[in-house]
PDB file of N, CA and C in Angstrom:
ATOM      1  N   UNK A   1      30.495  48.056  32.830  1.00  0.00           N
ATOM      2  CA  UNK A   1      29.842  46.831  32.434  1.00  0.00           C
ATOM      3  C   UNK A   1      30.859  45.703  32.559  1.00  0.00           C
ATOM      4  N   UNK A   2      30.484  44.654  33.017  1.00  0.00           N
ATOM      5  CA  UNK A   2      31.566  43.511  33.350  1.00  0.00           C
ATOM      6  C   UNK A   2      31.653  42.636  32.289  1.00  0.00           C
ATOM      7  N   UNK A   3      32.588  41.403  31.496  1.00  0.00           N
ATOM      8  CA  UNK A   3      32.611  40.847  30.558  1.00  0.00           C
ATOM      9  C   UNK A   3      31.716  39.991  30.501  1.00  0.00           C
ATOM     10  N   UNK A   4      31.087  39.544  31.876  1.00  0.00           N
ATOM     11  CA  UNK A   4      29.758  38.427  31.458  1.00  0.00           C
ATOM     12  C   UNK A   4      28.266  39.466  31.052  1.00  0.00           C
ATOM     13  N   UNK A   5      28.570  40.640  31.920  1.00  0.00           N
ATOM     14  CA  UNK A   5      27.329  41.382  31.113  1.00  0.00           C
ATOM     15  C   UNK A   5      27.544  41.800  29.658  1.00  0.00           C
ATOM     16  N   UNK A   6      28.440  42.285  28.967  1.00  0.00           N
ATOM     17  CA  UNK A   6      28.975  42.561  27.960  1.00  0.00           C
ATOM     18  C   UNK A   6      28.743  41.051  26.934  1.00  0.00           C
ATOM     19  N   UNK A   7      29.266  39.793  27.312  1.00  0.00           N
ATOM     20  CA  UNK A   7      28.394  38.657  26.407  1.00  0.00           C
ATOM     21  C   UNK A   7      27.502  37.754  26.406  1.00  0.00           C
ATOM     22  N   UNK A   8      26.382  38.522  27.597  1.00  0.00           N
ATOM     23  CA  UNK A   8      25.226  37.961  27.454  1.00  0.00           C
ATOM     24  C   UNK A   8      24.223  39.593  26.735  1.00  0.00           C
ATOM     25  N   UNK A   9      24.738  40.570  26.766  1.00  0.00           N
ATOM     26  CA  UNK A   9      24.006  41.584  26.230  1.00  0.00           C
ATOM     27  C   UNK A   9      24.140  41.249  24.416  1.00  0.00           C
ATOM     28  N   UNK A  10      25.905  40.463  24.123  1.00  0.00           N
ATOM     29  CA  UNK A  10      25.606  40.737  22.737  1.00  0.00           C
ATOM     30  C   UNK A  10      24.816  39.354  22.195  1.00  0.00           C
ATOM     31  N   UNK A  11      25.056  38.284  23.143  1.00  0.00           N
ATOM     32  CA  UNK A  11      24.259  37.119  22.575  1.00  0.00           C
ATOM     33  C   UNK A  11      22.481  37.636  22.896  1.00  0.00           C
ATOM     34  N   UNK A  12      22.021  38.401  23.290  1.00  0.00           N
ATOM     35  CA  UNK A  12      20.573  38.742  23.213  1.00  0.00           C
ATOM     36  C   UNK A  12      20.260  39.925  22.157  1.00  0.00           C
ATOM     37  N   UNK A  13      21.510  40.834  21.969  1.00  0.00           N
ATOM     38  CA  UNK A  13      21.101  41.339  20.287  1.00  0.00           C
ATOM     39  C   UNK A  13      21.417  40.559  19.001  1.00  0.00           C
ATOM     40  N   UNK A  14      22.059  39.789  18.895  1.00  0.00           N
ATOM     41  CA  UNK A  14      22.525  38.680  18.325  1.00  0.00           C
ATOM     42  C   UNK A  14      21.375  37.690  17.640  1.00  0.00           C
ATOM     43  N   UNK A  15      20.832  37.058  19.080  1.00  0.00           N
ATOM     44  CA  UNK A  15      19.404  36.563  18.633  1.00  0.00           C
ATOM     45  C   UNK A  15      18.111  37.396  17.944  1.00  0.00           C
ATOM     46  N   UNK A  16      18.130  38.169  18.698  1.00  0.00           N
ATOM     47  CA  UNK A  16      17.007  39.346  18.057  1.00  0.00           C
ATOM     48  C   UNK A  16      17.247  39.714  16.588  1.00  0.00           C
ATOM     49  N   UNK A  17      18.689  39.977  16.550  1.00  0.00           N
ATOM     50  CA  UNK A  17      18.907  40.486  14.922  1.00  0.00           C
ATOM     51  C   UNK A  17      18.928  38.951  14.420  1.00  0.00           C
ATOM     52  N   UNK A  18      19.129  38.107  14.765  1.00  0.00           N
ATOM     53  CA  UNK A  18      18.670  36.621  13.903  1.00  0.00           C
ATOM     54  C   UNK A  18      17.040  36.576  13.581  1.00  0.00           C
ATOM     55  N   UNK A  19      15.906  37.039  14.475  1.00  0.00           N
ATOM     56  CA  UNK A  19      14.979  36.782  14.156  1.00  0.00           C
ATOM     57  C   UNK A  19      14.560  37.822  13.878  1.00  0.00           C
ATOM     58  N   UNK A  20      15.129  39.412  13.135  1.00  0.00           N
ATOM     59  CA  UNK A  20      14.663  40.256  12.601  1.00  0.00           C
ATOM     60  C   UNK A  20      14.908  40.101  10.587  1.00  0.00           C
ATOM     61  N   UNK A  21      16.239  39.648  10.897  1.00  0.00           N
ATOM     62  CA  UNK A  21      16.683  39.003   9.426  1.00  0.00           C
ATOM     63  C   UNK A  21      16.612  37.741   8.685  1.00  0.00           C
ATOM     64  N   UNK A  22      16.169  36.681   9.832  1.00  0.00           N
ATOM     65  CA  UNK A  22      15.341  35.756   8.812  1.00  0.00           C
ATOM     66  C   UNK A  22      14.473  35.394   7.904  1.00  0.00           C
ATOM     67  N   UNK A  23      13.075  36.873   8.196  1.00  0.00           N
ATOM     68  CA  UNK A  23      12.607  36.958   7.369  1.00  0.00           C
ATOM     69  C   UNK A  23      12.995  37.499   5.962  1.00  0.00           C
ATOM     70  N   UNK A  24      13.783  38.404   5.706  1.00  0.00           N
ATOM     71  CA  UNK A  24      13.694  38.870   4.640  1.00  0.00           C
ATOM     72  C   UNK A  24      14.800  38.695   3.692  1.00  0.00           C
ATOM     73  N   UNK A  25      13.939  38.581   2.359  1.00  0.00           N
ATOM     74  CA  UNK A  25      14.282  38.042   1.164  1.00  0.00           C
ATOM     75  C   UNK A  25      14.060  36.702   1.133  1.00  0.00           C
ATOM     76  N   UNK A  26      13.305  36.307   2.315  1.00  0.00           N
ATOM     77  CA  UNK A  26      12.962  34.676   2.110  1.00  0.00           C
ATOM     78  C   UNK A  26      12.124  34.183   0.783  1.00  0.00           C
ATOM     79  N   UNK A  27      12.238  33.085   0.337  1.00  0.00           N
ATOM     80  CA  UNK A  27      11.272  32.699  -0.994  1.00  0.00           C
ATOM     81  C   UNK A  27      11.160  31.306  -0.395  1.00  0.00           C
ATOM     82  N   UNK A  28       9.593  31.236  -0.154  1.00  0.00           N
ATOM     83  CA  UNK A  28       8.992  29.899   0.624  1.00  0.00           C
ATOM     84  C   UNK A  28       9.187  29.155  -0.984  1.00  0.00           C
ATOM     85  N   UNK A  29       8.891  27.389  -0.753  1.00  0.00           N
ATOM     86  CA  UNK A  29       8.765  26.410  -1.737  1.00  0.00           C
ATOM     87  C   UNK A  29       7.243  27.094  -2.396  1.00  0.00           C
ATOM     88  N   UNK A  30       6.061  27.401  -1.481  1.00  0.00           N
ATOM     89  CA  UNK A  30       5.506  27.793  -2.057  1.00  0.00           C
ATOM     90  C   UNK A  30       5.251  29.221  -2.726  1.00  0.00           C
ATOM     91  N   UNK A  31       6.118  29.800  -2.936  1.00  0.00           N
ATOM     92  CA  UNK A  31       6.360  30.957  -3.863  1.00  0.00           C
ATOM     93  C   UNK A  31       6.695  30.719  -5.591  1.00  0.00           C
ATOM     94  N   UNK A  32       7.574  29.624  -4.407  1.00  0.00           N
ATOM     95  CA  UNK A  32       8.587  29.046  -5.930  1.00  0.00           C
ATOM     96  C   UNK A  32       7.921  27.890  -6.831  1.00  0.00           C
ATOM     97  N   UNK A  33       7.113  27.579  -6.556  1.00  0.00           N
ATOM     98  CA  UNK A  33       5.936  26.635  -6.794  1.00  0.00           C
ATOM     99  C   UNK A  33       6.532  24.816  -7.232  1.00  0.00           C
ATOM    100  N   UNK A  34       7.866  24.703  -6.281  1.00  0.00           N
ATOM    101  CA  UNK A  34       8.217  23.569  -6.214  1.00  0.00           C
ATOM    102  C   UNK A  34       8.122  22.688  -4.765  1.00  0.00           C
ATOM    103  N   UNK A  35       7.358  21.995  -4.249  1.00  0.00           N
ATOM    104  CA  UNK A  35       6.669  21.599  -2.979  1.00  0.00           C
ATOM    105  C   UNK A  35       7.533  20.422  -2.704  1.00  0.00           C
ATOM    106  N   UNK A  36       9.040  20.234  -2.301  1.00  0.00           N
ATOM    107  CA  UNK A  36       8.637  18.930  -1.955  1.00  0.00           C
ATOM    108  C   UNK A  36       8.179  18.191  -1.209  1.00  0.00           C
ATOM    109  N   UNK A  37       8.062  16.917  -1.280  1.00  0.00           N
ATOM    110  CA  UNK A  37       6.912  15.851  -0.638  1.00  0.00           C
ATOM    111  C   UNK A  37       6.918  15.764   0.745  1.00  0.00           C
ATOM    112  N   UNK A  38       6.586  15.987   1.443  1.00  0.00           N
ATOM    113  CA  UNK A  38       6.642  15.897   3.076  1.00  0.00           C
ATOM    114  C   UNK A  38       7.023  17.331   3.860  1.00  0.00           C
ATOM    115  N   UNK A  39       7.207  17.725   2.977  1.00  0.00           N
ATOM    116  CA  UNK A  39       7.677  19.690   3.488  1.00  0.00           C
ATOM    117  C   UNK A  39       6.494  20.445   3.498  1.00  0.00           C
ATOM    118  N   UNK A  40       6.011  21.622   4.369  1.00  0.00           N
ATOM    119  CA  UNK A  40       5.316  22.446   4.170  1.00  0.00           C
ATOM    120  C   UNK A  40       5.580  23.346   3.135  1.00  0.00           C
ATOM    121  N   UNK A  41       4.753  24.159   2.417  1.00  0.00           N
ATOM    122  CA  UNK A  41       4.646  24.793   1.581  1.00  0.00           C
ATOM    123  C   UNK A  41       5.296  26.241   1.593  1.00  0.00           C
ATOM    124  N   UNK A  42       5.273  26.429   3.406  1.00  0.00           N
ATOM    125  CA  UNK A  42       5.895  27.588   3.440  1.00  0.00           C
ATOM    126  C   UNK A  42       7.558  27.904   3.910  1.00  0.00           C
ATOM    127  N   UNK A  43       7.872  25.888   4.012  1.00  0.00           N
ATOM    128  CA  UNK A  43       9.276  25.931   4.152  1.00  0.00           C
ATOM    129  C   UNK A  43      10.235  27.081   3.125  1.00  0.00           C
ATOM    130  N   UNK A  44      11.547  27.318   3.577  1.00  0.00           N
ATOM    131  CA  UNK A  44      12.690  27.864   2.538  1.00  0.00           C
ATOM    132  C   UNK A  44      12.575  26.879   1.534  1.00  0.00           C
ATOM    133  N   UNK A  45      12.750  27.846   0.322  1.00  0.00           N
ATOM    134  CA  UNK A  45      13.205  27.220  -1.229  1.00  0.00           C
ATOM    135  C   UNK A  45      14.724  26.874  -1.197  1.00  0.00           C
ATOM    136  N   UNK A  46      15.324  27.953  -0.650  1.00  0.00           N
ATOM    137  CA  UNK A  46      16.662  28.055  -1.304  1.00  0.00           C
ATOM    138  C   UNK A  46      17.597  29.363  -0.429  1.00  0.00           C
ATOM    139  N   UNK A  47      17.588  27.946   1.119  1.00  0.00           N
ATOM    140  CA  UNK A  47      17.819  28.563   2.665  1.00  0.00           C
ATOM    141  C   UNK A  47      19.573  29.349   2.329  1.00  0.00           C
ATOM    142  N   UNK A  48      19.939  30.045   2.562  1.00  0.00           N
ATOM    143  CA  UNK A  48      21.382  30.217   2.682  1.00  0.00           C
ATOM    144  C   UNK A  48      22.090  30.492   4.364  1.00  0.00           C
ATOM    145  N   UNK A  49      22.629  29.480   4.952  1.00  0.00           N
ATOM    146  CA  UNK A  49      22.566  29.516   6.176  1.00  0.00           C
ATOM    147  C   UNK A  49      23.741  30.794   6.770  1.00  0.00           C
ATOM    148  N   UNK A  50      25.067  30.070   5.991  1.00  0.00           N
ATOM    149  CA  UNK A  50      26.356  31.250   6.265  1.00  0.00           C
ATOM    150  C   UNK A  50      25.934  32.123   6.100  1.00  0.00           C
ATOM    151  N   UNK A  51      25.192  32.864   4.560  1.00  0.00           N
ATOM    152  CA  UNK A  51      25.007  34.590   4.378  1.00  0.00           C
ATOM    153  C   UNK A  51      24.220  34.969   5.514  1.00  0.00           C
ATOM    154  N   UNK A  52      23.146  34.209   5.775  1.00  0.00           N
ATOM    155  CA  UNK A  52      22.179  35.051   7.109  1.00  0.00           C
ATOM    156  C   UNK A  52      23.060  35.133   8.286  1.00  0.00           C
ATOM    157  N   UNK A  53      24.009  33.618   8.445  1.00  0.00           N
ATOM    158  CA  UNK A  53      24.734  34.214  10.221  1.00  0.00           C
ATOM    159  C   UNK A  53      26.137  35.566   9.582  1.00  0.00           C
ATOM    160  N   UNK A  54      26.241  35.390   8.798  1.00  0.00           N
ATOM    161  CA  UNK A  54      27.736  36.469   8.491  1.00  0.00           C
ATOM    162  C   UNK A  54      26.318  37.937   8.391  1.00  0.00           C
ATOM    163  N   UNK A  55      24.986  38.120   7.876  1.00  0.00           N
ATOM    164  CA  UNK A  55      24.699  39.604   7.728  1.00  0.00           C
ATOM    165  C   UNK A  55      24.465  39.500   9.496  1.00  0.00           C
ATOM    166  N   UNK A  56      23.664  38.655  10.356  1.00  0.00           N
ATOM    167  CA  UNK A  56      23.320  38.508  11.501  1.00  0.00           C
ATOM    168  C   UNK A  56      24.466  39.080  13.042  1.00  0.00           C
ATOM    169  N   UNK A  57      25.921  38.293  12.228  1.00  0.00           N
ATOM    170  CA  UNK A  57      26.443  38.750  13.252  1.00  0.00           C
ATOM    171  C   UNK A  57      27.172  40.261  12.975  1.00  0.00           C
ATOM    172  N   UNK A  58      27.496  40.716  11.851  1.00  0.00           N
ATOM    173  CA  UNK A  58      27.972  41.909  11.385  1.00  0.00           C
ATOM    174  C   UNK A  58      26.870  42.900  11.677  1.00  0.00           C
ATOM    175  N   UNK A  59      25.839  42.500  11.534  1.00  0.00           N
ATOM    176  CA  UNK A  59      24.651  43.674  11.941  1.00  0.00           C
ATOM    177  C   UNK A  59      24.631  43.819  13.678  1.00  0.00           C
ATOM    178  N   UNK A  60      24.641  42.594  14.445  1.00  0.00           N
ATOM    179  CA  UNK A  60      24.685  41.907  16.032  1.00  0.00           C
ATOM    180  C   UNK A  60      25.781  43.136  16.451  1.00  0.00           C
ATOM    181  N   UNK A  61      27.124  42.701  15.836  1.00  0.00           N
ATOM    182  CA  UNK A  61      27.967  43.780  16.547  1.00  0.00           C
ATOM    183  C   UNK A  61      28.023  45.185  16.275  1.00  0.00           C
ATOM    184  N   UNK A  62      27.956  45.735  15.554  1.00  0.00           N
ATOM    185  CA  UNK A  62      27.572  47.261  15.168  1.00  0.00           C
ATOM    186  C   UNK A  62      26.393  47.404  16.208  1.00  0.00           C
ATOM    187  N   UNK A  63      25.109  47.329  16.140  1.00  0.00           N
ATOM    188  CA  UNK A  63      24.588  47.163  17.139  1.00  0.00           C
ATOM    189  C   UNK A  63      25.005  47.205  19.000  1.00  0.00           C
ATOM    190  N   UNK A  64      25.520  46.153  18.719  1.00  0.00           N
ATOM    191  CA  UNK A  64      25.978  46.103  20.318  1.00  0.00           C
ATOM    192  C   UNK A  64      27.278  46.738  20.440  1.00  0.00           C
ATOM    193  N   UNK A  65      28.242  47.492  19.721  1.00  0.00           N
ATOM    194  CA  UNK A  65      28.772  47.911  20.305  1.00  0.00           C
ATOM    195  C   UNK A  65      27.829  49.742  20.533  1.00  0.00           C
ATOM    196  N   UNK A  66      27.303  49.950  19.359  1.00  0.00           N
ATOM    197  CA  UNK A  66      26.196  51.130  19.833  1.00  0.00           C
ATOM    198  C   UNK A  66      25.988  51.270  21.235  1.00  0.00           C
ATOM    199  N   UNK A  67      25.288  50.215  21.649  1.00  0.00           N
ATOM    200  CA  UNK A  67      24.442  50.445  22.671  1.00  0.00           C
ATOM    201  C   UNK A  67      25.350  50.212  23.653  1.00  0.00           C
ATOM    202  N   UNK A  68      26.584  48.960  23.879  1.00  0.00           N
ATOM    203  CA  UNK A  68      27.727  48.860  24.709  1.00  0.00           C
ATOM    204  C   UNK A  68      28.410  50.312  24.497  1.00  0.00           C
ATOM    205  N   UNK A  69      28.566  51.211  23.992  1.00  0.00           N
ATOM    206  CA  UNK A  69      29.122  52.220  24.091  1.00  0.00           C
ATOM    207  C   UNK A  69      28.471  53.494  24.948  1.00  0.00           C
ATOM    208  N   UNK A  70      27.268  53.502  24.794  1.00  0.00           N
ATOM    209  CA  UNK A  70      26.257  54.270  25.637  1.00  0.00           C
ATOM    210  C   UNK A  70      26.541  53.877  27.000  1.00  0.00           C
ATOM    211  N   UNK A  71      26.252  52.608  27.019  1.00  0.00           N
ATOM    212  CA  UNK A  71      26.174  51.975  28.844  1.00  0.00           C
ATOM    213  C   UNK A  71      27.707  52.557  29.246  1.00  0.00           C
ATOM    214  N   UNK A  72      28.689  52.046  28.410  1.00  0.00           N
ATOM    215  CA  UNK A  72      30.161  52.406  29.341  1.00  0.00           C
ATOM    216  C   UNK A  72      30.046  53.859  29.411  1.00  0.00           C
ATOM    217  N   UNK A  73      29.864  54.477  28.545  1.00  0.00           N
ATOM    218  CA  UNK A  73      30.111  55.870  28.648  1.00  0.00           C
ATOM    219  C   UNK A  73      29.360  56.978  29.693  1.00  0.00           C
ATOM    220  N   UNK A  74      28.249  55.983  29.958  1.00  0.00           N
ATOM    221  CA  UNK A  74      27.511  56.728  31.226  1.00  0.00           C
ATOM    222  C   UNK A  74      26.440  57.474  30.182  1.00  0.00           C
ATOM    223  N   UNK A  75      26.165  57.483  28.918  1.00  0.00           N
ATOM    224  CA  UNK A  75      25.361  58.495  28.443  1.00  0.00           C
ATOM    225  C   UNK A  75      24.196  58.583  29.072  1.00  0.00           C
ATOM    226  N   UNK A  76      23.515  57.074  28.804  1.00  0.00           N
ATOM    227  CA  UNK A  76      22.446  57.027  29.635  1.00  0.00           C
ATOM    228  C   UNK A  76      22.639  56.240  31.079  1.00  0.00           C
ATOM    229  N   UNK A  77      22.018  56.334  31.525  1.00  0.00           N
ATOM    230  CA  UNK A  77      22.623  55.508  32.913  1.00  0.00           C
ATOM    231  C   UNK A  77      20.471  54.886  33.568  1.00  0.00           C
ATOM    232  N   UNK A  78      20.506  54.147  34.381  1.00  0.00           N
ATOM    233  CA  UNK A  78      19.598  53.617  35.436  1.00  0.00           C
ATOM    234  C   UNK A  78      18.717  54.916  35.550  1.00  0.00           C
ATOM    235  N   UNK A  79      19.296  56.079  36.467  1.00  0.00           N
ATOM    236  CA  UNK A  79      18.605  56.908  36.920  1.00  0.00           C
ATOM    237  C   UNK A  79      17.454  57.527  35.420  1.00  0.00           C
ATOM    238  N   UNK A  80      17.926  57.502  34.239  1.00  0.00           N
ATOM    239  CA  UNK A  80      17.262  58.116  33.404  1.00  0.00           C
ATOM    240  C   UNK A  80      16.045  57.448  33.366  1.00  0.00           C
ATOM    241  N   UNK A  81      16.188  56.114  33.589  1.00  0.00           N
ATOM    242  CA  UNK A  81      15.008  55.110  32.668  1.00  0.00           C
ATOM    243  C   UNK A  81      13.985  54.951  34.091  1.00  0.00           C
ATOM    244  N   UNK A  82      14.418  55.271  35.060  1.00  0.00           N
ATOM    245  CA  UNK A  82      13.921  55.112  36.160  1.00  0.00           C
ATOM    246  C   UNK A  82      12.352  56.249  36.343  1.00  0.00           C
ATOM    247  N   UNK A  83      11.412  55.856  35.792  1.00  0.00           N
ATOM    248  CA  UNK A  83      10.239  56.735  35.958  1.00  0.00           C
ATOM    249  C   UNK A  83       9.547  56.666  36.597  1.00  0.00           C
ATOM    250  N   UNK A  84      10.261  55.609  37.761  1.00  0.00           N
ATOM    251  CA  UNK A  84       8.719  55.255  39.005  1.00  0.00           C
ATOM    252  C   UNK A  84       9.374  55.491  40.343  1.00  0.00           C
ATOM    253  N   UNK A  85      10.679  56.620  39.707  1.00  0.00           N
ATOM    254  CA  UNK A  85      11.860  56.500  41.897  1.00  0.00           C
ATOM    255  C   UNK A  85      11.690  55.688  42.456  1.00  0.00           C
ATOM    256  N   UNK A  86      12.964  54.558  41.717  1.00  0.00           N
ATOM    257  CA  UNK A  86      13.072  53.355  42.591  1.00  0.00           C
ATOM    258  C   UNK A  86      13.980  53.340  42.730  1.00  0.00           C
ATOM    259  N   UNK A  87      14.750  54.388  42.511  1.00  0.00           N
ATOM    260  CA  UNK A  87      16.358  54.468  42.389  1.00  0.00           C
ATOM    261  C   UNK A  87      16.815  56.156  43.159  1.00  0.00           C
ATOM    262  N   UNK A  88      17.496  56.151  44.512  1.00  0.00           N
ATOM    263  CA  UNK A  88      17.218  57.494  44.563  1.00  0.00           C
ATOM    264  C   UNK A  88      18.701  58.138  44.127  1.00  0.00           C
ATOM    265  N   UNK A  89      19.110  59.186  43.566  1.00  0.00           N
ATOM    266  CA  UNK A  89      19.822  60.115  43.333  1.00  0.00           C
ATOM    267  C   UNK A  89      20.752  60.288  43.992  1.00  0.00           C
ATOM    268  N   UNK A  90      22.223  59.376  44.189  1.00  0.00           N
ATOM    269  CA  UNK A  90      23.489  59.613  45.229  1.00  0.00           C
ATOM    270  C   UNK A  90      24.282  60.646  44.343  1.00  0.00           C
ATOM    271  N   UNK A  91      24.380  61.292  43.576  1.00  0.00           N
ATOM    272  CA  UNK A  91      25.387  61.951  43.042  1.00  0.00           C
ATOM    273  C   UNK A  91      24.932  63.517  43.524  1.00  0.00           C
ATOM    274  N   UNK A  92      24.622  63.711  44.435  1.00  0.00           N
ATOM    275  CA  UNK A  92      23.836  64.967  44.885  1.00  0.00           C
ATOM    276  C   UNK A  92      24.739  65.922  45.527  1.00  0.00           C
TER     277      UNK A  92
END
């Protein structure tokens, strides 16, 4: 895997685990039953921006090195995922 594939693979688990962990433990204004004036109801009460990017990126890299460890290691490779032979078999 080359270093630009390596940090565009972790900036796309990165994002994903941003929009898997935004939701939770959220408490909208309207939960909290304080609305203010011009905000939707289902805005954040009481957003914490650092804790979500520090669990986001600590979760991001564990993650990607998982799966960056598979790809280098050859565990899985192309030929596996390949279920329609579009790829033919040189190691023969």
């Amino acid at each position: 895997m080359s270093i630009t594939a390596a940090i565009v693979l972790y900036v796309v688990i990165w994002f994903v685990t941003m929009f898997v962990v935004l939701p939770i433990r959220l408490r909208t204004q309207g939960d909290e039953g304080e609305i203010v004036p011009g905000t939707h109801a289902g805005a954040p009460a009481n957003f914490k921006l650092g804790r979500t990017l520090l669990i986001v990126t600590i979760a991001g890299t564990i993650v990607w090195a998982i799966i960056a460890g598979i790809i280098v290691s050859g565990w899985i490779g192309v030929e596996d995922i390949d279920w329609f032979d579009r790829y033919e078999d040189t190691s023969g």
